[in-house]
C-alpha atoms as a PDB file:
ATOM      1  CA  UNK A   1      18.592 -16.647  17.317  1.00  0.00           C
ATOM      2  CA  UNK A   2      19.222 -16.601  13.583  1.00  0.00           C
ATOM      3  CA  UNK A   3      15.955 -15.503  12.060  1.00  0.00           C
ATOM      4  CA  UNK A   4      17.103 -16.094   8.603  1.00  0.00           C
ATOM      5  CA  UNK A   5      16.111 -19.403   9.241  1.00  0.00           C
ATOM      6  CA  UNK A   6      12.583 -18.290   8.701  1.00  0.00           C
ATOM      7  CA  UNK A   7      13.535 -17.726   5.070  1.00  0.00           C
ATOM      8  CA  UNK A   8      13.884 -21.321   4.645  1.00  0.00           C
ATOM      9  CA  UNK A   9       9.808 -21.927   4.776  1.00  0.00           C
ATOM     10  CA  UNK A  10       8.205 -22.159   2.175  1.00  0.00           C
ATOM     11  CA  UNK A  11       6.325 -19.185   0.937  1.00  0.00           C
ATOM     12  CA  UNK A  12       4.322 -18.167  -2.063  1.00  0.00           C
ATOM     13  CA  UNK A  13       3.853 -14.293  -3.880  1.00  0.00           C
ATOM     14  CA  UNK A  14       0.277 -13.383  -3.358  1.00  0.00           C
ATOM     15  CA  UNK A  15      -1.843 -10.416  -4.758  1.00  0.00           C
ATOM     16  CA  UNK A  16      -4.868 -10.094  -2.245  1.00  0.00           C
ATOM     17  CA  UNK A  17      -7.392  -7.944  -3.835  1.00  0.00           C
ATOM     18  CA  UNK A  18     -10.472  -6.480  -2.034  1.00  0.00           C
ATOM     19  CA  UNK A  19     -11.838  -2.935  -2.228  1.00  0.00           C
ATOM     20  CA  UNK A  20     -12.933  -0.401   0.070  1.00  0.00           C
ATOM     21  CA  UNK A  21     -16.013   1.979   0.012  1.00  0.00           C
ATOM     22  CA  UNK A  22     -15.272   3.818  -3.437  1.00  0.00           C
ATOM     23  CA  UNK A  23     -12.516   1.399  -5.154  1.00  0.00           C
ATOM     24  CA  UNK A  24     -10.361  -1.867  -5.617  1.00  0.00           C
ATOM     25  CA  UNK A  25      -7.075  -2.332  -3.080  1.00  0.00           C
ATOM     26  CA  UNK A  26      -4.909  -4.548  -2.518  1.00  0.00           C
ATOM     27  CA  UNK A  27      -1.033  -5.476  -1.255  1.00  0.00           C
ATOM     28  CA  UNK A  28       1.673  -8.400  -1.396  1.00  0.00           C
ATOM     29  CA  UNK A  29       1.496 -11.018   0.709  1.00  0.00           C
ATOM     30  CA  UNK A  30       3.548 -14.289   1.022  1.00  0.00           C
ATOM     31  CA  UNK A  31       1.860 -15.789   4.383  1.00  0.00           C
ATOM     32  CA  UNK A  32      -0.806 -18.225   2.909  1.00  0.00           C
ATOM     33  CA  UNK A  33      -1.833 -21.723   3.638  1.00  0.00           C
ATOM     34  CA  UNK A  34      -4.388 -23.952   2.862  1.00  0.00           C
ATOM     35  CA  UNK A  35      -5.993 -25.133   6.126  1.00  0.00           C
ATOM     36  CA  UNK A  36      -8.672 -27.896   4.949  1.00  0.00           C
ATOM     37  CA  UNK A  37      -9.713 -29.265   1.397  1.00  0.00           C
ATOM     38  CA  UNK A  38     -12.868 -29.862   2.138  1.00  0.00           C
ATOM     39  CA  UNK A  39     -14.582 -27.295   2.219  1.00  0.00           C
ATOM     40  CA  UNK A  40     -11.910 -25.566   0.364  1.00  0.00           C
ATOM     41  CA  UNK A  41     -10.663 -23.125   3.066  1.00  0.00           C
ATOM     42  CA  UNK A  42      -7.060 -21.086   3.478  1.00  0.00           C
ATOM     43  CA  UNK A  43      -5.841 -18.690   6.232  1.00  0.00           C
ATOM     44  CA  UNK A  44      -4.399 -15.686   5.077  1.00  0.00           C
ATOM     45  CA  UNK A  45      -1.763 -12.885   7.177  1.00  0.00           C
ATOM     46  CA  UNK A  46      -1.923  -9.491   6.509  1.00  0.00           C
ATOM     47  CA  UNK A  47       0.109  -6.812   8.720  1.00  0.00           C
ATOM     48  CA  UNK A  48      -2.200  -4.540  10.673  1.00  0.00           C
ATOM     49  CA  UNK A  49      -0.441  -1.579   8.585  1.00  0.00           C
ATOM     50  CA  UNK A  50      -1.818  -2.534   5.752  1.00  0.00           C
ATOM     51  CA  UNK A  51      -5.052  -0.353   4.087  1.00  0.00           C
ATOM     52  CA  UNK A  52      -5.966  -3.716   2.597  1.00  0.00           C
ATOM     53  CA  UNK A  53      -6.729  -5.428   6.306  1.00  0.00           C
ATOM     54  CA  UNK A  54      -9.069  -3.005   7.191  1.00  0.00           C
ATOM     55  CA  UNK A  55     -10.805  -3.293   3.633  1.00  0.00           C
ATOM     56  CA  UNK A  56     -11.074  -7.049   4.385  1.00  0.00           C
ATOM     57  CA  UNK A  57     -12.658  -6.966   7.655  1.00  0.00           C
ATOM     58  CA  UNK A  58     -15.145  -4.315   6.912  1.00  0.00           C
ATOM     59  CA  UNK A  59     -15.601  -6.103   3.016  1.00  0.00           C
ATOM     60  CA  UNK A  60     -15.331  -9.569   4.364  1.00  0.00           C
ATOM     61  CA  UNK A  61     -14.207 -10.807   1.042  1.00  0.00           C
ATOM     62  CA  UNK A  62     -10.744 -10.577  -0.972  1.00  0.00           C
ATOM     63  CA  UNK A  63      -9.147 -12.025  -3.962  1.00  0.00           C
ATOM     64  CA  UNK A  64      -5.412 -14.538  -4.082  1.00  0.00           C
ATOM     65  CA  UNK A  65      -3.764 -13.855  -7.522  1.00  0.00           C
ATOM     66  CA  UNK A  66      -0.960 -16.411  -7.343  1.00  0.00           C
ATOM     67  CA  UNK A  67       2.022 -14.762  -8.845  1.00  0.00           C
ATOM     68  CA  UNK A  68       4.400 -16.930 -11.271  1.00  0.00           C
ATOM     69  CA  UNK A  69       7.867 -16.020 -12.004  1.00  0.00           C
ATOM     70  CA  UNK A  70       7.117 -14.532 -15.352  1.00  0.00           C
ATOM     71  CA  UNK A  71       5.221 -11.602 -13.702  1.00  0.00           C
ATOM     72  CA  UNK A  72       6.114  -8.511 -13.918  1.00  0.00           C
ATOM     73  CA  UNK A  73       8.407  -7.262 -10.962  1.00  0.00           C
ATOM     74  CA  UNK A  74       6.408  -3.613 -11.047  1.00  0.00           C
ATOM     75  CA  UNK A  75       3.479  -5.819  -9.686  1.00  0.00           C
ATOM     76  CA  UNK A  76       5.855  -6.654  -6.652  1.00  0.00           C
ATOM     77  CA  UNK A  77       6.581  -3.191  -6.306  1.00  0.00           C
ATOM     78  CA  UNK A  78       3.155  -1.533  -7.085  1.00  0.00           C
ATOM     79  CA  UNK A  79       1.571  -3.810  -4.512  1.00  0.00           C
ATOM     80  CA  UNK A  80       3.529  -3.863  -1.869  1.00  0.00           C
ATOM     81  CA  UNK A  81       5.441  -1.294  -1.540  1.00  0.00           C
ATOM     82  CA  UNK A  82       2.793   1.428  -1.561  1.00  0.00           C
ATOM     83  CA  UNK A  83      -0.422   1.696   0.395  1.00  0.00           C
ATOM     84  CA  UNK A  84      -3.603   1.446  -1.102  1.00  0.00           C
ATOM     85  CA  UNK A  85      -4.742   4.280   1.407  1.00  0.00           C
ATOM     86  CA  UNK A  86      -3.055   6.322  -0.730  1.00  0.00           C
ATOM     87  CA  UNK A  87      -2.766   4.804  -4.133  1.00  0.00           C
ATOM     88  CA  UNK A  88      -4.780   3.125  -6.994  1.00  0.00           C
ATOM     89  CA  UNK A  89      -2.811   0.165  -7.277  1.00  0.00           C
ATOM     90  CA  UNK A  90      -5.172  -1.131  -9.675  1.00  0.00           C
ATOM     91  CA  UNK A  91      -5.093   1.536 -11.919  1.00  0.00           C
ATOM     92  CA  UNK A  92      -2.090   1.081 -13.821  1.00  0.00           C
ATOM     93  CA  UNK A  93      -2.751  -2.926 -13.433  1.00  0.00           C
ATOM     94  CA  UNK A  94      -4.092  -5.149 -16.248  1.00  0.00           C
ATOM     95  CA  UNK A  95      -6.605  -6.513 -14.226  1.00  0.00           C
ATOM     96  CA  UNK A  96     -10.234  -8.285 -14.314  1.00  0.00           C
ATOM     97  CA  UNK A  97     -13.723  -8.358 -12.222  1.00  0.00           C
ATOM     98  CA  UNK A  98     -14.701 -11.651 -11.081  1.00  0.00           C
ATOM     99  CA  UNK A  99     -17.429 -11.652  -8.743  1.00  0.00           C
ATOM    100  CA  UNK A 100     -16.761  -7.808  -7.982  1.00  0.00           C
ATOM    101  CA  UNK A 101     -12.833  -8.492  -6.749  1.00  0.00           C
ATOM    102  CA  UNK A 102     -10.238  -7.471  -8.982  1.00  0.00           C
ATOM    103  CA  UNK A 103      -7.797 -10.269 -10.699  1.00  0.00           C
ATOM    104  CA  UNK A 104      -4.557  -8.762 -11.710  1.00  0.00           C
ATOM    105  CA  UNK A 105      -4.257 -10.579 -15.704  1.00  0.00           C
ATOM    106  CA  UNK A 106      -0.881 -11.516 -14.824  1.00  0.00           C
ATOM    107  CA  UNK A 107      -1.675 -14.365 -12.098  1.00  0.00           C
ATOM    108  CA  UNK A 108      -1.157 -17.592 -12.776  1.00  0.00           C
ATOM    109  CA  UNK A 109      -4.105 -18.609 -11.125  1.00  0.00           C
ATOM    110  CA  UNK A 110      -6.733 -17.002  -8.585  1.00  0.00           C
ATOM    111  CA  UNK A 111      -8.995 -17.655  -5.567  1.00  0.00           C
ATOM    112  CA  UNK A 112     -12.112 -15.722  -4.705  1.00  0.00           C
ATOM    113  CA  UNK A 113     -12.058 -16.126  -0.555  1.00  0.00           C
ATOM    114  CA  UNK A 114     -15.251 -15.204   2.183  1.00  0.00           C
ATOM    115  CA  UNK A 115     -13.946 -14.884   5.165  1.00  0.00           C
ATOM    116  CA  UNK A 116     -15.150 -16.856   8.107  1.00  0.00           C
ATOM    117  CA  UNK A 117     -13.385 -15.870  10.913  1.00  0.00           C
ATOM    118  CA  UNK A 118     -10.046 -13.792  11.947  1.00  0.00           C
ATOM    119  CA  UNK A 119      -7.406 -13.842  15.008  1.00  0.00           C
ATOM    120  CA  UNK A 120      -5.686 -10.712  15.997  1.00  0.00           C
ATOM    121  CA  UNK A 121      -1.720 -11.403  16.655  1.00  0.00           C
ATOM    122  CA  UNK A 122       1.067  -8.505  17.539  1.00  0.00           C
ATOM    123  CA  UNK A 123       1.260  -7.525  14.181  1.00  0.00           C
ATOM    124  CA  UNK A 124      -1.279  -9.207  12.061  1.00  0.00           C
ATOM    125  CA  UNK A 125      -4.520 -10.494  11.103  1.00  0.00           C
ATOM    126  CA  UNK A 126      -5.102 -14.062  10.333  1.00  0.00           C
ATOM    127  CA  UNK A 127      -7.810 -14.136   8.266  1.00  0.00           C
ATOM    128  CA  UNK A 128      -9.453 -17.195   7.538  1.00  0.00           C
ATOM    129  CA  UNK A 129     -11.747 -17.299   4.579  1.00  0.00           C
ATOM    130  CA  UNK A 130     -13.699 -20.274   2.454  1.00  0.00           C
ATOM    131  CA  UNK A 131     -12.898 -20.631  -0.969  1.00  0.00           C
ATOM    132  CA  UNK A 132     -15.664 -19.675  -2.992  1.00  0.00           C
ATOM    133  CA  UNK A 133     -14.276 -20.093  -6.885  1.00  0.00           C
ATOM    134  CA  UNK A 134     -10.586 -20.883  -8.182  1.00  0.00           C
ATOM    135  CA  UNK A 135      -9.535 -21.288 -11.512  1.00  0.00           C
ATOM    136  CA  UNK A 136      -6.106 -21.514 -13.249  1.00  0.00           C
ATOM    137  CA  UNK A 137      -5.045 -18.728 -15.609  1.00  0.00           C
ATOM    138  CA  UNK A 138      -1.584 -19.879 -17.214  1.00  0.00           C
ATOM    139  CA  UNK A 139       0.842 -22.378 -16.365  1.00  0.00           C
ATOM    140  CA  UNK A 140       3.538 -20.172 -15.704  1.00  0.00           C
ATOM    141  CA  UNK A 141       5.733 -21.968 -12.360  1.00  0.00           C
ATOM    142  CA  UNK A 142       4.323 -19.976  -8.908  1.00  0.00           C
ATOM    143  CA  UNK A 143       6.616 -18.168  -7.921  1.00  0.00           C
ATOM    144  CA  UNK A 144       8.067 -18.074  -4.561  1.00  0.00           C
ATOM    145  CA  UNK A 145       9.019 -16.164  -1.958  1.00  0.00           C
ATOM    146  CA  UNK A 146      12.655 -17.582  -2.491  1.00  0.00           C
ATOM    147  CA  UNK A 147      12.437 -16.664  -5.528  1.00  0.00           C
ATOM    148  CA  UNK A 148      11.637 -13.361  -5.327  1.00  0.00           C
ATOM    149  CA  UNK A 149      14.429 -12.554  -2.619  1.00  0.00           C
ATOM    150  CA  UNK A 150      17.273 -15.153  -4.619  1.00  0.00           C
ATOM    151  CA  UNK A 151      16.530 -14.221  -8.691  1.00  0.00           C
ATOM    152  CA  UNK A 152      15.011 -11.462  -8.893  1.00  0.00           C
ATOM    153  CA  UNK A 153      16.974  -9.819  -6.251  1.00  0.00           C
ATOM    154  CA  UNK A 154      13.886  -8.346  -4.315  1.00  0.00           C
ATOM    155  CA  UNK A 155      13.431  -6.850  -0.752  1.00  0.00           C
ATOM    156  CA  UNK A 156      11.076  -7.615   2.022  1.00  0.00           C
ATOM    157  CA  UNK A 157       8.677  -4.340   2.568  1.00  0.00           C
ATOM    158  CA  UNK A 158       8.763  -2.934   6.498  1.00  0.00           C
ATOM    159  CA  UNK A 159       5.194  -4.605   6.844  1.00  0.00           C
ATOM    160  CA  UNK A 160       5.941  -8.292   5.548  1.00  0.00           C
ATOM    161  CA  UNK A 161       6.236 -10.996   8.600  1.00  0.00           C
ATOM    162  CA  UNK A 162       9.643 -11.799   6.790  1.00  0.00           C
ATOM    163  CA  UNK A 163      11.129  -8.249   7.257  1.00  0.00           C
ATOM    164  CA  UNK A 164      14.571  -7.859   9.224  1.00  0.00           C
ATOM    165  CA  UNK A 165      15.883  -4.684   9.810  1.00  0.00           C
END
């Protein structure tokens, strides 16, 4: 089995802001669908690795900042390549508070998620949340996941559902 081939879907770069007892978090992710227009609903997967899942079931909330291809590559890096057990991504990141969930100023556009329900896998958390405000920021092109691995020459962290070792 080839799983290269996996590389061929079509995947977004995601910010996914939410914050834990003292501070904003967040991490990378690329696995994120919308499941129903109305009501305005998406399913989200985050690795069970990652600081930012735990923050997200015990917040209940998180932020999308859609990346475009103009961003910064340091975001990619910042956010998920590090944990945010250990780090203040947000720190060093132009970002803004909308409705107490951090929006890094970079995004093209943003989503402010509640989340509704979750489903454990091997290795992740689906987390399915309702859209609760969205707004577009710039009209710089979303960037992919493609993208990211094709121009800008980036790698797949150890806890994205794309890695191969």
């Amino acid at each position: 089995m080839d799983k290269n081939a996996l590389n061929k879907l079509s995947y977004g770069m995601y910010v996914v802001g939410t914050k834990d007892e003292n501070r904003f978090c967040g991490c990378i992710a690329n696995s994120l669908i919308q499941i129903t227009a109305e009501p305005p609903t998406i399913a989200l997967s985050i690795n069970h690795n990652n600081y930012t899942n735990k923050c997200i079931k015990e917040s209940k909330e998180f932020s999308i900042c859609v990346l475009g291809e103009k961003t910064n590559p340091l975001i990619i890096g910042t956010f998920g390549f590090r944990s945010a057990k250990d780090t203040d991504k947000f720190a060093n990141t132009n970002h803004k508070v909308i409705n107490n969930l951090p929006i890094c100023s970079e995004s093209c556009a943003y989503l402010i998620c509640k989340l509704i329900n979750s489903v454990e896998m091997s290795t992740h958390t689906i987390f399915i949340a309702s859209i609760e405000q969205c707004e577009i920021l710039n009209n710089d092109t979303p960037m992919t996941y493609s993208y990211y691995h094709n121009i800008i020459k980036g790698k797949s962290p150890k806890n994205a559902p794309t890695y191969i070792a």
